[in-house]
N, C-alpha and C. Protein backbone atom coordinates (compact mmCIF):
# COMPACT_ATOMS: atom_id res chain seq x y z
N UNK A 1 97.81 102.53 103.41
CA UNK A 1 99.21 102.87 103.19
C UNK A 1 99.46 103.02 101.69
N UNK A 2 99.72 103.91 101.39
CA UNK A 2 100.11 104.30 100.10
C UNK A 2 101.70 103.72 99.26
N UNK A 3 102.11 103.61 98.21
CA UNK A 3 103.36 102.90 97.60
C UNK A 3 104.69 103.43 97.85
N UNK A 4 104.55 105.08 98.65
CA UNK A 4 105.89 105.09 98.78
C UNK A 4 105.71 104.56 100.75
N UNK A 5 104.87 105.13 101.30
CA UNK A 5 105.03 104.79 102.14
C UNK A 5 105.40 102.92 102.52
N UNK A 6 104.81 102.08 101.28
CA UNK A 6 105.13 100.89 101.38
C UNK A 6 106.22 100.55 101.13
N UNK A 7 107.02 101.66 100.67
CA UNK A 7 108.37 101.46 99.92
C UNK A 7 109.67 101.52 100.62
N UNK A 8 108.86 102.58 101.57
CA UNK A 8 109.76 103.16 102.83
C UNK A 8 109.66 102.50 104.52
N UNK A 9 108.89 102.39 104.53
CA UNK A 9 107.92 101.80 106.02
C UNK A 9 108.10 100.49 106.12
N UNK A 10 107.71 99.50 105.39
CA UNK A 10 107.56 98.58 105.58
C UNK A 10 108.22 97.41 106.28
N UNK A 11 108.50 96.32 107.01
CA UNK A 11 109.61 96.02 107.68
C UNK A 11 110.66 95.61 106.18
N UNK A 12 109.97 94.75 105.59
CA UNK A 12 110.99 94.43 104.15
C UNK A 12 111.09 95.49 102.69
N UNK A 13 111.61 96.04 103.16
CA UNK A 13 111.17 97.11 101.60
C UNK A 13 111.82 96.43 99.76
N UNK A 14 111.31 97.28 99.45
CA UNK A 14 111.85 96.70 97.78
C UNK A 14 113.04 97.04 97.52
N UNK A 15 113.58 98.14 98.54
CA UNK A 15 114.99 97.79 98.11
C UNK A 15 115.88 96.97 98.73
N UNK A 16 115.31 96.27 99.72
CA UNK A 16 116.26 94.55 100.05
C UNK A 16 115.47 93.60 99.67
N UNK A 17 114.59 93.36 99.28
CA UNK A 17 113.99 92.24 98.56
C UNK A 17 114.92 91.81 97.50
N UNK A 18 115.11 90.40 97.35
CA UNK A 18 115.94 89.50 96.30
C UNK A 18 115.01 89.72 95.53
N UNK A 19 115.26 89.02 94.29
CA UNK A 19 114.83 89.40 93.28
C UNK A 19 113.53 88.33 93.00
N UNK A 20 113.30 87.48 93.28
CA UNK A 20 112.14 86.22 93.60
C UNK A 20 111.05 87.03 94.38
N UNK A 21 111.85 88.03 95.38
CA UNK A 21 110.71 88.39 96.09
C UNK A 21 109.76 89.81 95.30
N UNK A 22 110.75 90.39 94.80
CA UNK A 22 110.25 91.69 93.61
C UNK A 22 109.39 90.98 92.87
N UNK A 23 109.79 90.04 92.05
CA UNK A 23 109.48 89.10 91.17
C UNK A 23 107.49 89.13 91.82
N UNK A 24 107.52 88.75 92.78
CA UNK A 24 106.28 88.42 93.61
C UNK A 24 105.32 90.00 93.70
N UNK A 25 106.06 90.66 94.28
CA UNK A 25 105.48 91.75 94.27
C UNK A 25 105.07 92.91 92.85
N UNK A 26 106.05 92.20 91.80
CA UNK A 26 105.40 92.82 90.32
C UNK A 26 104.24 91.90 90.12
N UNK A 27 103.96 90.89 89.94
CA UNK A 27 103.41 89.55 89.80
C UNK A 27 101.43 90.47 90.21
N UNK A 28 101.86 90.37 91.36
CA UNK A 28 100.69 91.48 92.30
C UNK A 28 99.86 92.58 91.57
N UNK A 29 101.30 93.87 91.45
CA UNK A 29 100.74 95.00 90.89
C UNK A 29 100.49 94.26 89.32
N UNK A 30 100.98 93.71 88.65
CA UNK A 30 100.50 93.36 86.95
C UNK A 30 99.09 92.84 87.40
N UNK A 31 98.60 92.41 88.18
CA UNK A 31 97.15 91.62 88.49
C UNK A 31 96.18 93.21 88.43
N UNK A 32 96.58 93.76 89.40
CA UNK A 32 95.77 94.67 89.88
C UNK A 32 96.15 96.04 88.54
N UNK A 33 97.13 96.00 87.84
CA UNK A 33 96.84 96.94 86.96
C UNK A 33 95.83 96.17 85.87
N UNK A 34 95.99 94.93 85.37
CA UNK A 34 95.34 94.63 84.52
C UNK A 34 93.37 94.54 84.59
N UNK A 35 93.29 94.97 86.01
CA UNK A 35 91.97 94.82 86.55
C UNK A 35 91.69 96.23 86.15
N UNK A 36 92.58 96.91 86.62
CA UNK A 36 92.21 98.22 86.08
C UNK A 36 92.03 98.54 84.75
N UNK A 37 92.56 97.85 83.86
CA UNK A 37 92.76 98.58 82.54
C UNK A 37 90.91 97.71 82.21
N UNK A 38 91.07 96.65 82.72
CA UNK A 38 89.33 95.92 82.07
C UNK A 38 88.45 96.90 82.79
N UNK A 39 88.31 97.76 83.71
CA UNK A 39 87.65 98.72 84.22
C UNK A 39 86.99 99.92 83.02
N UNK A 40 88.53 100.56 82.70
CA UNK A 40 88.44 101.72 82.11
C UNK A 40 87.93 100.87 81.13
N UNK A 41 88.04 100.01 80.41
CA UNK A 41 87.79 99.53 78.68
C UNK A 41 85.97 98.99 78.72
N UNK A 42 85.88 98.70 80.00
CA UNK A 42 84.30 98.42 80.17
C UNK A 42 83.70 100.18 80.46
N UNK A 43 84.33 100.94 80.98
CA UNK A 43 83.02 102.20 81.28
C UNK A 43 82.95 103.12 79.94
N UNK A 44 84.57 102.76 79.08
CA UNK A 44 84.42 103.40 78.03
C UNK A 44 83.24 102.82 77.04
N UNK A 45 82.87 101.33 77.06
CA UNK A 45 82.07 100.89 76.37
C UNK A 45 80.65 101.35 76.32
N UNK A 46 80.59 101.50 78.09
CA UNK A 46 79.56 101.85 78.76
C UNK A 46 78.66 103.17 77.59
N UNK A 47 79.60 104.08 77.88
CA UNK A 47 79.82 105.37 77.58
C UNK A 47 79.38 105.58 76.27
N UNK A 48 80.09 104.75 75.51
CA UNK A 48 79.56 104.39 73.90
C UNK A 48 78.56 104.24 73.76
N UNK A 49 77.81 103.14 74.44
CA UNK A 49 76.51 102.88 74.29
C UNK A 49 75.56 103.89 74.99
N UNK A 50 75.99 104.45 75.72
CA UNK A 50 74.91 105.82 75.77
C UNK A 50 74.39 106.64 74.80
N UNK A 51 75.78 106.88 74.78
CA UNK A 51 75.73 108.05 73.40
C UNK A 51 74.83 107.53 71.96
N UNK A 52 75.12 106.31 71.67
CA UNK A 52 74.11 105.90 70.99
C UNK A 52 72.35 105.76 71.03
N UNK A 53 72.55 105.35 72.58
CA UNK A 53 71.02 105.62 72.76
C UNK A 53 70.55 106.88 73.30
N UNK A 54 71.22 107.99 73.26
CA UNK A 54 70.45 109.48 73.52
C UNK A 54 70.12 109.88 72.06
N UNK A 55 71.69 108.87 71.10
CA UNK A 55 71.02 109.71 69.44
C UNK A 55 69.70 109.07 69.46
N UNK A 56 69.01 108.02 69.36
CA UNK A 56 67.56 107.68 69.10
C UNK A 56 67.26 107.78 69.92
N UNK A 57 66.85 108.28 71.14
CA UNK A 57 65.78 108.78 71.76
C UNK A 57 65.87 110.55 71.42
N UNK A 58 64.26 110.70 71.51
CA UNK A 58 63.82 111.92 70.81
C UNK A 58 63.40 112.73 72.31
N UNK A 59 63.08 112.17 73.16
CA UNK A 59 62.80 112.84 74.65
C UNK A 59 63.77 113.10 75.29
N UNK A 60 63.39 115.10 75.63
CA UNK A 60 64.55 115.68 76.05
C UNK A 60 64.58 114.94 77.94
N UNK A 61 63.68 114.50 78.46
CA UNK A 61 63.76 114.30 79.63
C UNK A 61 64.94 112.82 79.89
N UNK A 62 64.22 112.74 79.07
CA UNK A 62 65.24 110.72 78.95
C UNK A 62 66.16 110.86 78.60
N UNK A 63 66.64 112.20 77.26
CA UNK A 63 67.99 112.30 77.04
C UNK A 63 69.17 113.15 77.91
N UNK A 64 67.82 113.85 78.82
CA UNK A 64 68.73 114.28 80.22
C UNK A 64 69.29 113.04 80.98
N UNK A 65 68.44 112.36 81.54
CA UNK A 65 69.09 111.40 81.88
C UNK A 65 70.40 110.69 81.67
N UNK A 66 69.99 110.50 80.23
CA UNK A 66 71.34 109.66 79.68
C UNK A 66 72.93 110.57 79.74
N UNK A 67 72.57 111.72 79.54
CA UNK A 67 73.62 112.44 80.07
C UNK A 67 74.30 112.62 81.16
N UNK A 68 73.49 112.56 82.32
CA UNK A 68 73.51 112.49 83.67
C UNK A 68 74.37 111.41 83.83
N UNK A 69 73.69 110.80 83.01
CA UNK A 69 74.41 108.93 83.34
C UNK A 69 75.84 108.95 82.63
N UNK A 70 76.17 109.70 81.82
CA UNK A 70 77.38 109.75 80.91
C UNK A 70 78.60 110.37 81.83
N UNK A 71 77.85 111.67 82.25
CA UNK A 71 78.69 112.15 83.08
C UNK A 71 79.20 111.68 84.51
N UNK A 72 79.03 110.65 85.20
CA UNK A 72 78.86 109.80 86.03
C UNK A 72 79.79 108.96 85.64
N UNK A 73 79.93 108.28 84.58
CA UNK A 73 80.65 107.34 83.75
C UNK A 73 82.11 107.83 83.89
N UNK A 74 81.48 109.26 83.03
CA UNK A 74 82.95 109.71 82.54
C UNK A 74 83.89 110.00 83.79
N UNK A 75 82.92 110.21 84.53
CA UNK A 75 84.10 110.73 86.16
C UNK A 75 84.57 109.47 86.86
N UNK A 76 83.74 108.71 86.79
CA UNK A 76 84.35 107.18 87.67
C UNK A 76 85.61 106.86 86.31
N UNK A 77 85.21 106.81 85.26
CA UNK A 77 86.52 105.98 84.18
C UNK A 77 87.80 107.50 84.47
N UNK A 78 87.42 108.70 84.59
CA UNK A 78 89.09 109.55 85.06
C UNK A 78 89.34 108.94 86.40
N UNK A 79 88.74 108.51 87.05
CA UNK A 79 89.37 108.39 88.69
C UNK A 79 89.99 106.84 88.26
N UNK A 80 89.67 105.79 87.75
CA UNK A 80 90.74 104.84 87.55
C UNK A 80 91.33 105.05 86.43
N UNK A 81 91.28 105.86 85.18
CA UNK A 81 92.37 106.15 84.84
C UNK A 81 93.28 106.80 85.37
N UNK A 82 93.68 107.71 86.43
CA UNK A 82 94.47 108.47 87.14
C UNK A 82 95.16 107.12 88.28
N UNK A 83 94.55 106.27 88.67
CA UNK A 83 94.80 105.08 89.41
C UNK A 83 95.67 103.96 88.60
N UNK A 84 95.14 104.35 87.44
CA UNK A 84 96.12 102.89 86.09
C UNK A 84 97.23 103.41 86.03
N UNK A 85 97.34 105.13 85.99
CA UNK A 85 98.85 105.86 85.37
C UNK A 85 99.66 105.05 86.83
N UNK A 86 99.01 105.82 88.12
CA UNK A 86 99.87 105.06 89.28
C UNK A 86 100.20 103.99 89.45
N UNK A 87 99.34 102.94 89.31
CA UNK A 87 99.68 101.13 89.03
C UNK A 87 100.62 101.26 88.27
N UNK A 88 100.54 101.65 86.76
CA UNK A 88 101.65 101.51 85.95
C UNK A 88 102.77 101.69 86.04
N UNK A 89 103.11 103.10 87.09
CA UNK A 89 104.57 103.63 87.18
C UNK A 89 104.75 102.76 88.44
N UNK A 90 104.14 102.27 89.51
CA UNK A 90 104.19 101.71 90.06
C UNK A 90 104.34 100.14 89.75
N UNK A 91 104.34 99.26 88.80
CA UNK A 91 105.02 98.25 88.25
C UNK A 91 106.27 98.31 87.42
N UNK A 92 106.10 99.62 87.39
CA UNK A 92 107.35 99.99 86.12
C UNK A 92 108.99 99.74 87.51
N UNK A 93 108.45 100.66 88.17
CA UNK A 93 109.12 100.76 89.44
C UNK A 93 109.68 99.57 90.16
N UNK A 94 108.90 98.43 90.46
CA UNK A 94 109.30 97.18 90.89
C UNK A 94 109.79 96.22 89.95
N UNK A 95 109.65 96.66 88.65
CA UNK A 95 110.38 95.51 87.71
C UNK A 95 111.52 96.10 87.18
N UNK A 96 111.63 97.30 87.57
CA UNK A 96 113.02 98.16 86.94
C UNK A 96 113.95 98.06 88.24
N UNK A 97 113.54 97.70 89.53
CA UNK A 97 114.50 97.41 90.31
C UNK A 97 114.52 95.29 90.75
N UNK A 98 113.52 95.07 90.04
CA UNK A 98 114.07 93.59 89.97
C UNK A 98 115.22 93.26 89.27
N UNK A 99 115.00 94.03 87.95
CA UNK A 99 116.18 93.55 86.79
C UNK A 99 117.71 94.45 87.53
N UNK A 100 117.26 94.88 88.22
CA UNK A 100 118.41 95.37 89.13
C UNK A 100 119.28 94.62 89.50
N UNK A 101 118.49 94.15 90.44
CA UNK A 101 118.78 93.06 91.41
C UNK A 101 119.82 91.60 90.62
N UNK A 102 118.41 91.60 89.31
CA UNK A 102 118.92 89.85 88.69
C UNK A 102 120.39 90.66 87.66
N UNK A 103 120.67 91.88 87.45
CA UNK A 103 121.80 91.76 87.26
C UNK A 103 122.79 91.71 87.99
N UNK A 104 122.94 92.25 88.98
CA UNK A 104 123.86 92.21 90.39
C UNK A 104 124.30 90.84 90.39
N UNK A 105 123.02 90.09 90.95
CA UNK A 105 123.33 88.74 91.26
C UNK A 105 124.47 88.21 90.03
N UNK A 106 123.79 88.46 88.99
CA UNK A 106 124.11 87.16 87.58
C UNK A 106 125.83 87.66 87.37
N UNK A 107 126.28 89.15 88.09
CA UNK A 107 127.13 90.06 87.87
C UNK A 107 128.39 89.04 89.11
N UNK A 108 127.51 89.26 89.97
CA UNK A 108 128.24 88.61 91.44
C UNK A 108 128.53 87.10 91.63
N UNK A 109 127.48 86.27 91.18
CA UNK A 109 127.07 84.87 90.29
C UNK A 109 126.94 84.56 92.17
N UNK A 110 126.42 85.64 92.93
CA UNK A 110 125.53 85.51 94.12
C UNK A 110 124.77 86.32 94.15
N UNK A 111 123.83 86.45 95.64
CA UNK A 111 122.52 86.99 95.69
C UNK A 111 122.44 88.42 95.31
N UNK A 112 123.88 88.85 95.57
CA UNK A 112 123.60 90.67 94.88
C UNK A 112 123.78 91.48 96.21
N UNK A 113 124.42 92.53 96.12
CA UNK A 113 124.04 93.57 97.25
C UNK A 113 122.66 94.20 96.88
N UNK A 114 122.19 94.48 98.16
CA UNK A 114 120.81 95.57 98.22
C UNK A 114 120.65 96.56 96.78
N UNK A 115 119.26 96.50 96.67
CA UNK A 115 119.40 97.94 95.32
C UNK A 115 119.54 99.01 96.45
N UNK A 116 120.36 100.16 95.92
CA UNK A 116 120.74 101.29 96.90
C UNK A 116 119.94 102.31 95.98
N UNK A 117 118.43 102.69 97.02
CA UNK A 117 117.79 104.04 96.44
C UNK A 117 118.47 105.19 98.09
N UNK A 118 118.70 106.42 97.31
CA UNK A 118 118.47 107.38 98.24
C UNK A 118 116.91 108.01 98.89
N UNK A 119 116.75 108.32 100.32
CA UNK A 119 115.72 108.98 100.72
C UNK A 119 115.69 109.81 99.58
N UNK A 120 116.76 110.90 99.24
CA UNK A 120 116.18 111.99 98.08
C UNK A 120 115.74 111.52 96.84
N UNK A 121 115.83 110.13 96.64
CA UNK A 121 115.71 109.42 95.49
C UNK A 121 114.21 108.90 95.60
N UNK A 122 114.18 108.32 96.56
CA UNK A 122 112.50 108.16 97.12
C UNK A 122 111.31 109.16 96.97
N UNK A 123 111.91 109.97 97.41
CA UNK A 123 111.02 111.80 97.41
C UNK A 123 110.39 112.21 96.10
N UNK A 124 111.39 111.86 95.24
CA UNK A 124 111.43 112.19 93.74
C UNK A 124 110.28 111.18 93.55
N UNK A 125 110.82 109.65 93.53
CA UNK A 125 110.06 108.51 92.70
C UNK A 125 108.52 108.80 93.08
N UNK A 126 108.25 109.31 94.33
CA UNK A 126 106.87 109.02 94.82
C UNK A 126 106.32 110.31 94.51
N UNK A 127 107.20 111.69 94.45
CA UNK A 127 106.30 112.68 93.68
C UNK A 127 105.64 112.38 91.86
N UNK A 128 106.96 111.83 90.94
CA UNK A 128 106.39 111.42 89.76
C UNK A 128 105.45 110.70 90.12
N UNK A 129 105.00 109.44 91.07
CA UNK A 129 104.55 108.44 90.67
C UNK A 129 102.97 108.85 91.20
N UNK A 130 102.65 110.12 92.31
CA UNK A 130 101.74 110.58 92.01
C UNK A 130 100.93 111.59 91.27
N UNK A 131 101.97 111.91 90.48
CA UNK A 131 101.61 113.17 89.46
C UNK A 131 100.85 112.52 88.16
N UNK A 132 99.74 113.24 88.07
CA UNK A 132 99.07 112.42 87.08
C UNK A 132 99.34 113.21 85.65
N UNK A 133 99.84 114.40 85.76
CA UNK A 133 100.56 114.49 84.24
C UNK A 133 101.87 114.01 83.88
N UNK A 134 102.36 113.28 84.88
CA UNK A 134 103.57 112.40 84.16
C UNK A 134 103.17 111.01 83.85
N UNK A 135 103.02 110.90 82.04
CA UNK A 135 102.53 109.18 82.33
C UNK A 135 103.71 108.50 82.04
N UNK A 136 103.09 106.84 82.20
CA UNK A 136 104.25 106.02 82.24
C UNK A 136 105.29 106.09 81.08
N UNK A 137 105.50 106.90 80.40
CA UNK A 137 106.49 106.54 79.41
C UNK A 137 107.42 107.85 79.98
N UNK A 138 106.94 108.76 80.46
CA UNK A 138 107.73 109.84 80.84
C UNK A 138 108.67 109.32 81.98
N UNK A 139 107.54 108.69 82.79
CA UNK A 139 108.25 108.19 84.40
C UNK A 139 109.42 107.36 84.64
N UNK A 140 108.86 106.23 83.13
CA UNK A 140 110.40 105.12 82.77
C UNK A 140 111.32 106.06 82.33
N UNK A 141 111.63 106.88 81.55
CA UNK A 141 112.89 107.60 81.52
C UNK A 141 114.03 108.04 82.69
N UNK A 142 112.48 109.05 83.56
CA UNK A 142 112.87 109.59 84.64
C UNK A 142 113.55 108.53 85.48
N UNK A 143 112.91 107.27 85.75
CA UNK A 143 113.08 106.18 87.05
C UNK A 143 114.70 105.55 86.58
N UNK A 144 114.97 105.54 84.94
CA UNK A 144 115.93 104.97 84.52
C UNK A 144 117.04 106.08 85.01
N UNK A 145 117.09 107.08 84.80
CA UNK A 145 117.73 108.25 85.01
C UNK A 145 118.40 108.28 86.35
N UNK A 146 116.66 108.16 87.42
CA UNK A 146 117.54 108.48 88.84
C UNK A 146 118.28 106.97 89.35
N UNK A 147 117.73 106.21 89.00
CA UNK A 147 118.33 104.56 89.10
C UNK A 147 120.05 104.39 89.10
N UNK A 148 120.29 104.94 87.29
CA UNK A 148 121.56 105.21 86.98
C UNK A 148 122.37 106.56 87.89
N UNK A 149 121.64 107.09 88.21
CA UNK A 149 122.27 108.21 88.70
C UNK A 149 122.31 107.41 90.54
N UNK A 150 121.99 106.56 91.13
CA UNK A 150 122.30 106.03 92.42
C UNK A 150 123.26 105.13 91.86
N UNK A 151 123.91 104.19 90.84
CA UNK A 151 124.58 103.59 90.59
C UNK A 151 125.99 104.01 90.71
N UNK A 152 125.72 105.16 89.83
CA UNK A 152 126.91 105.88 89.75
C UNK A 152 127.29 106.75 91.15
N UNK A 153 126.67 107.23 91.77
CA UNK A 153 127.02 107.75 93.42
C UNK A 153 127.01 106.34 94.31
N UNK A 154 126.83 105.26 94.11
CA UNK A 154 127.58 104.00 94.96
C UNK A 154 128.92 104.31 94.47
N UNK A 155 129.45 104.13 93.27
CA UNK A 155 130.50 103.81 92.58
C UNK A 155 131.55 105.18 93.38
N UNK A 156 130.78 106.29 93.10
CA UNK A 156 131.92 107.74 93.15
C UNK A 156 132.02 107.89 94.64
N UNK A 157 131.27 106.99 95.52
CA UNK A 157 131.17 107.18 97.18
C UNK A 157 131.92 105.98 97.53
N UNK A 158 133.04 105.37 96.80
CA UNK A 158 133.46 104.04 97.17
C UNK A 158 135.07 104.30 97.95
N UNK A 159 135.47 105.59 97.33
CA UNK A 159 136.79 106.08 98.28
C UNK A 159 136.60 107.11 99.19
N UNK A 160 135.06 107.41 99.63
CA UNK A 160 134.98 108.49 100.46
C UNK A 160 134.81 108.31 101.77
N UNK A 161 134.68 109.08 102.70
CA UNK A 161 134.83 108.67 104.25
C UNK A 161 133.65 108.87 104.69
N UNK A 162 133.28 108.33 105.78
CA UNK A 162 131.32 108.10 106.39
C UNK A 162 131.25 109.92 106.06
N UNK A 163 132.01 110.54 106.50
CA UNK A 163 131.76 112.27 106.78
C UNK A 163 131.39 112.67 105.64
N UNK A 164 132.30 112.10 104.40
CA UNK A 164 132.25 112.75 102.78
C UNK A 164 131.12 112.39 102.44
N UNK A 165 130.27 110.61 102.67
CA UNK A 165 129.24 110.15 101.93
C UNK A 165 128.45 110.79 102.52
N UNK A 166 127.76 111.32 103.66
CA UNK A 166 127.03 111.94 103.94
C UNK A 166 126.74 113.16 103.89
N UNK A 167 127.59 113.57 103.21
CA UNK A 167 127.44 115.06 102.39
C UNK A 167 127.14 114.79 101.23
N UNK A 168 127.56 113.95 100.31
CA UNK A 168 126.95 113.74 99.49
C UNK A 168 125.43 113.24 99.46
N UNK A 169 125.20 112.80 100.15
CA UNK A 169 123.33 112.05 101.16
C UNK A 169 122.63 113.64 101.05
N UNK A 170 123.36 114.68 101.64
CA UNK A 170 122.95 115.99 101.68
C UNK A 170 122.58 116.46 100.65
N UNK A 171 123.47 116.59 99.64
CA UNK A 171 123.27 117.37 98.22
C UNK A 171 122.42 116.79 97.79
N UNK A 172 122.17 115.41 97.40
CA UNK A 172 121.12 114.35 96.87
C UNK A 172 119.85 115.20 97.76
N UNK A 173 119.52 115.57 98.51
CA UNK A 173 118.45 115.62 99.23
C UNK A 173 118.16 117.08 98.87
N UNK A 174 119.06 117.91 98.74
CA UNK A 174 118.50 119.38 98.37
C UNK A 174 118.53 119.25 97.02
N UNK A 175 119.01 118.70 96.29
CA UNK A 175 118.59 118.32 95.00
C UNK A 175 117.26 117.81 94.18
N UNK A 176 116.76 116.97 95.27
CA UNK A 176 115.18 116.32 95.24
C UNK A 176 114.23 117.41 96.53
N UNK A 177 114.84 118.65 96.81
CA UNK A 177 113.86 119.93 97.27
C UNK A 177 113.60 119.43 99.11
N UNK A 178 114.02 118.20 99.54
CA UNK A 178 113.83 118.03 100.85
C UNK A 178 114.96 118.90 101.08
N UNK A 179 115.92 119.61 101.58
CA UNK A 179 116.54 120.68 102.20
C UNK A 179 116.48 121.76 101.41
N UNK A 180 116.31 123.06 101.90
CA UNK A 180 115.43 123.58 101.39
C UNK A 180 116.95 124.96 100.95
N UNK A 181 118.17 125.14 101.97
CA UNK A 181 118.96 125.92 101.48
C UNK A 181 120.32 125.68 102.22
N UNK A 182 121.33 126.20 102.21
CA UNK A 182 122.39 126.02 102.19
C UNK A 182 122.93 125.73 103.63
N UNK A 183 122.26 126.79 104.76
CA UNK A 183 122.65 126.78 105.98
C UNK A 183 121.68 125.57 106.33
N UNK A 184 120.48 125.04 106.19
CA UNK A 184 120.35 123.98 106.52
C UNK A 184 121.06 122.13 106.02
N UNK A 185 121.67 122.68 105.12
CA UNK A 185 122.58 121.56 104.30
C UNK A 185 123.73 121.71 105.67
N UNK A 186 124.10 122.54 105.91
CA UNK A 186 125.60 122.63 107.05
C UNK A 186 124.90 122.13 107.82
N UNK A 187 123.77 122.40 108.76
CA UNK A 187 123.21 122.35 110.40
C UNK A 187 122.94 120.78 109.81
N UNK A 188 122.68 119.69 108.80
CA UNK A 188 122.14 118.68 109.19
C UNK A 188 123.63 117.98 108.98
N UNK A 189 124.61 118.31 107.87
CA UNK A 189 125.73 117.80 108.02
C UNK A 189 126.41 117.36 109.45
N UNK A 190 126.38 118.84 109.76
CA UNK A 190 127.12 118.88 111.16
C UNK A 190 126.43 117.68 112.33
N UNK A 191 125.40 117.75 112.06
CA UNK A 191 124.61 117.19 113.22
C UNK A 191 124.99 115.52 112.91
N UNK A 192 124.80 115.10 111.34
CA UNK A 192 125.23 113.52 111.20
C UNK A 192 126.56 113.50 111.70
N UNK A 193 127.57 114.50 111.25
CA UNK A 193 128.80 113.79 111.94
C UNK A 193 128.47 113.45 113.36
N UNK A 194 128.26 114.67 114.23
CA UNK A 194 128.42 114.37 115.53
C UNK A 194 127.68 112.66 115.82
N UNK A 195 126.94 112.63 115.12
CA UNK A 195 125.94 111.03 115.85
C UNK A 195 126.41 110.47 115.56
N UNK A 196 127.54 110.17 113.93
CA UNK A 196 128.34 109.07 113.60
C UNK A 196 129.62 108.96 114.73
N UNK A 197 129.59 110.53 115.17
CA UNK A 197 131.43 110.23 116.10
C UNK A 197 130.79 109.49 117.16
N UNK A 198 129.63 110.13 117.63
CA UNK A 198 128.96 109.56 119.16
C UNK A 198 128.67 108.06 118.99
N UNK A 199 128.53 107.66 118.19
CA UNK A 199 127.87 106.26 117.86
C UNK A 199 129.46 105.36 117.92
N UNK A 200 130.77 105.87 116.93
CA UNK A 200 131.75 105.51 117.00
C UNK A 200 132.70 105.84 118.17
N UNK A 201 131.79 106.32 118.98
CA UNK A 201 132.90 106.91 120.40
C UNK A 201 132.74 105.43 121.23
């Protein structure tokens, strides 16, 4: 299972987890990124010391080798570096919605309402967070961005009616490319009202 699917799927997700429990689950990914980073910093060493010993060896057969062996190196240290960028945005992610959380609470001087991510908000986080040309310093901007930008649509959805917020749920979603154009923005509108009236009938 992959991090958004853990994000989304799971019976407890990170966005109702208290903040003790985030707390736990950064705790985790900081373990397992820091394993990673002693990975890459050992094959780069690796790597070093090749290169040194192909300069003194004078045999082209042996210094094939060592190349062989370099290039081997170099491909296992991109595949966990491409794995560290994900860990990373992926801790960035659970400690940027802990401090969420511990402000709510400290705000409420109780446990806090839920962090409120949108599905279209999800879509987004888990496309950056597998894109390996966005690294983590790009992604914290972005994550701060859409974070603040669900804050502020709790706030502007606080006088609207189940019918209104879920049009707004809509736009959020063709906004992050899950609806794809206009007449399907109406056909899914239409369709939530009816299940909210049927549900409220």
């Amino acid at each position: 299972m992959n991090f958004f699917e853990w994000l989304t799927t799971r019976r407890k997700t990170l966005a109702t987890m208290n903040a003790a429990e985030l707390r736990s689950q950064e705790m985790l990914l900081e373990n397992d990124r820091n394993r990673m980073q002693a990975k890459v910093r050992q094959l780069a060493t690796e790597k070093q010391k090749l290169v040194e010993q192909g300069a003194k060896e004078k045999t082209p057969e042996v210094r094939r080798t060592y190349a062989q062996q370099y290039d081997l190196l170099h491909t296992e240290q991109m595949m966990n570096a491409r794995q560290l960028n994900m860990r990373s945005k992926e801790l960035l992610t659970v400690s940027r919605l802990r401090m969420l959380r511990e402000t709510s609470a400290g705000a409420r001087g109780a446990v806090g309402a839920p962090v409120r991510i949108r599905d279209g908000d999800l879509a987004v986080i888990a496309r950056l967070i597998e894109n390996d040309q966005i690294s983590s310093e790009i992604y914290q901007q972005r994550l701060d961005e859409i974070l603040a930008m669900g804050q502020e649509a709790d706030t502007a959805s606080a006088g609207l009616s189940p019918a209104s917020q879920e049009l707004m749920k809509i736009w959020g979603d063709m906004d992050a490319g899950l609806i794809k154009d206009t007449q399907e923005a109406f056909d899914e509108a239409e369709k939530r009202v009816r299940e909210r009236g049927a549900a409220e009938a």
